[in-house]
Each structure stands twice: as C-alpha cells, then as structure tokens.
Protein backbone atom coordinates (compact mmCIF):
# COMPACT_ATOMS: atom_id res chain seq x y z
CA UNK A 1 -1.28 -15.45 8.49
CA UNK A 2 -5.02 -16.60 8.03
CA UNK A 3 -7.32 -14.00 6.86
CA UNK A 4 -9.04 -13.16 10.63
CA UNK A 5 -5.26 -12.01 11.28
CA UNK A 6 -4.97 -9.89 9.05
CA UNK A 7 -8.37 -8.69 9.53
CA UNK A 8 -7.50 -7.60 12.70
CA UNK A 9 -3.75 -6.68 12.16
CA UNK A 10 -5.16 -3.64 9.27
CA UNK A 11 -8.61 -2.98 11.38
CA UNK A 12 -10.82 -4.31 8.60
CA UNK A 13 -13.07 -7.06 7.94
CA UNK A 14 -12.44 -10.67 6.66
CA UNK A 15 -15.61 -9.60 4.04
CA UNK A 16 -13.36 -6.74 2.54
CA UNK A 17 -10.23 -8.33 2.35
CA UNK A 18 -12.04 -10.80 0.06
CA UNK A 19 -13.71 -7.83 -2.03
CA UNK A 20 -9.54 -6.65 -2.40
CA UNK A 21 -8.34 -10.20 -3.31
CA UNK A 22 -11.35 -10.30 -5.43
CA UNK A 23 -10.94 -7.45 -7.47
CA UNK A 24 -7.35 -7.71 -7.74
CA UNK A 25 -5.80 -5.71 -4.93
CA UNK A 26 -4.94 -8.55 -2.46
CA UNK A 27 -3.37 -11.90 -2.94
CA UNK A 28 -3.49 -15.03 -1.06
CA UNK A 29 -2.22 -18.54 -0.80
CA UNK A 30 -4.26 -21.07 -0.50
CA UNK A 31 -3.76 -24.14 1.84
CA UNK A 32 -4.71 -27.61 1.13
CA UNK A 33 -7.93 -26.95 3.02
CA UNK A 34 -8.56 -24.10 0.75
CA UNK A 35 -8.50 -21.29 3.64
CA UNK A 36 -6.22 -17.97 2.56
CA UNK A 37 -3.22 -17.30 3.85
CA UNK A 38 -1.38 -14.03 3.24
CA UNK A 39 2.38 -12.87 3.48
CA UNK A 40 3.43 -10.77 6.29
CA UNK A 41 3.37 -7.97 3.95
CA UNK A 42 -0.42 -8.12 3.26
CA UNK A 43 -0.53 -5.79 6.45
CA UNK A 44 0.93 -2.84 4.99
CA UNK A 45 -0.44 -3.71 1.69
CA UNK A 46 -4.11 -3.21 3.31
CA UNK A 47 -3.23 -0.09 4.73
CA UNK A 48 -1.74 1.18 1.34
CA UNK A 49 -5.41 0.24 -0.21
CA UNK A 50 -7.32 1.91 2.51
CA UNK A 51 -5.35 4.94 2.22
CA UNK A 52 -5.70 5.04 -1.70
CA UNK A 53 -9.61 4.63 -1.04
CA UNK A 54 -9.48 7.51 1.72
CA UNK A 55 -8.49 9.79 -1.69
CA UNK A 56 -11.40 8.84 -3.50
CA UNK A 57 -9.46 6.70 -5.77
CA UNK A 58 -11.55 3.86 -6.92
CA UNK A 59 -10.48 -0.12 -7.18
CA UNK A 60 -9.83 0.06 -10.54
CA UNK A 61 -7.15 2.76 -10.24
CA UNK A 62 -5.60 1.49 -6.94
CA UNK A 63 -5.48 -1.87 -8.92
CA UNK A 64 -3.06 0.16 -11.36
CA UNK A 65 -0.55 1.62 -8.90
CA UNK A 66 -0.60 -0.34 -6.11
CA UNK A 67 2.97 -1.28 -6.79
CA UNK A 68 4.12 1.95 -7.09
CA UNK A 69 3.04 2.20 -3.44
CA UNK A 70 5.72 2.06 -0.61
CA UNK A 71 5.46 1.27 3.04
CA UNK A 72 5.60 5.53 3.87
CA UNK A 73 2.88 5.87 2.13
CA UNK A 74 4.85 7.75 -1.14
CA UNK A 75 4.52 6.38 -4.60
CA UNK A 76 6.93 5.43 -7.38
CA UNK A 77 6.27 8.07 -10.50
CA UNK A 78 5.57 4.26 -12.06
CA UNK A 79 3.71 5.36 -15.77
CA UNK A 80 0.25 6.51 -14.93
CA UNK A 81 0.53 7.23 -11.42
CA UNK A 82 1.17 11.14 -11.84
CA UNK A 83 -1.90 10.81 -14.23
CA UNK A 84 -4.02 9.09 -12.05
CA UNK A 85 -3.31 11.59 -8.73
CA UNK A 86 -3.34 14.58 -11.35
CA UNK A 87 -6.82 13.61 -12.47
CA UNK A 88 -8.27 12.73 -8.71
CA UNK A 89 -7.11 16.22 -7.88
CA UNK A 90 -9.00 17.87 -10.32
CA UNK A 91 -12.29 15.87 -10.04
CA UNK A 92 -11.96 17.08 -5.91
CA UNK A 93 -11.11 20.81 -6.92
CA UNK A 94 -14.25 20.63 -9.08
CA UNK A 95 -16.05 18.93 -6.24
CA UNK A 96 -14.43 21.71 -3.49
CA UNK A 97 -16.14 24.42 -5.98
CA UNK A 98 -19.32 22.94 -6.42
CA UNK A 99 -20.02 22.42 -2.86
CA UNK A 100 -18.19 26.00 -1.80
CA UNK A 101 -21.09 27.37 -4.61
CA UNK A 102 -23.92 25.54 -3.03
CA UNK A 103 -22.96 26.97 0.31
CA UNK A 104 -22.77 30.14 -0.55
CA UNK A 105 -26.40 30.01 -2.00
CA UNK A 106 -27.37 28.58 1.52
CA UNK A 107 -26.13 31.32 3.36
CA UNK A 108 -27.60 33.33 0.66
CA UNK A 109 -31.24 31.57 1.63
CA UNK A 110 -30.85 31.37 4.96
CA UNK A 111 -30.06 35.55 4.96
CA UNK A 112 -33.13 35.85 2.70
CA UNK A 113 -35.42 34.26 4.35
CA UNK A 114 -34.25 36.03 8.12
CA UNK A 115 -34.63 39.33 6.40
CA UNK A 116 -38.20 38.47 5.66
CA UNK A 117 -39.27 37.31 9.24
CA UNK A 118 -38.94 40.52 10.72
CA UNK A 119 -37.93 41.22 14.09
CA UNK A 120 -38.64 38.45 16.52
C-alpha cells in the first residue's frame, strides 16, 4: 500500500510515517517512481509504535524493541526489553510523586490563602 493508505489505515499522517521510516521504526519499498510502498503489516506495525509512544517511550528505545512487539500488543522478553519497561516505570513513579507533591502544596495554598480572606 502507498503511504496515504496507510496513513489512513493507522489514523496518522503521511508526515509521521516518514519521521518513523526516518528514524528507523518504519520501512518501505520504494517503486521505480520513488513513492513508498509498505507491507500489509506496516498497519499493525504503526499501531505498535503509537502505543510504545503513548508510554512515554522515546524513538530511540521503540527503535530497540520494536521486534519484540506482537500484534496483541505483548512483547517478547527479547534482551533489553524488561530493562527498558523497568526503567520507563520508574522515571513515571518518580514523575506520579513529583506531581502528587506539587498538588498537595496547591491544596496547601489554596487552604492558606481561603483561611486568610475571611468570611465572604
């Protein structure tokens, strides 16, 4: 299939599909007029990328266990993939605690600063 196929087969753009085959995520024939053309699997392929990216996992790492991926969405314990998740997870815990520690000192504000108005 040409690349506005697939485009609209995974929901995405022809510009991002290019940024994947680009940086190593996607690959494409080319025809003798030079325009891509992608296997039937580049479908689920996309969707496997996108659903990587929805994790927070950047290029660089999808680029690593993208095989590992099947259609189901699971992953192959391939080397490195455990790693990779393990590490994701612990940047988003971090994350989840910073911003549970900023809200708190919100509500903390917000409760200050009603206590000082008075009665309205």
């Amino acid at each position: 299939m040409l690349i506005g196929e697939l485009a609209r087969r995974a929901g995405t753009t022809e510009r991002l599909l290019r940024y994947y085959e680009r940086v190593g995520l996607l690959t494409a024939q080319r025809r003798d007029n030079g325009y891509r053309e992608y296997d039937a699997g580049a479908v689920e392929r996309v969707r496997q990328i996108r659903e990587l990216l929805s994790v927070g996992l950047p290029t660089r790492e999808i680029r690593r266990i993208i095989d590992c991926a099947h259609p189901d969405g699971t992953l192959d314990a391939c080397p490195g993939v455990l790693d990779t998740l393990r590490a994701r997870l612990t940047e988003l815990d971090a994350r989840a605690a910073e911003l549970t520690a900023a809200r708190a000192a919100l509500r903390q504000a917000i409760t200050t600063t009603e206590s000082r108005l008075g009665p309205v």
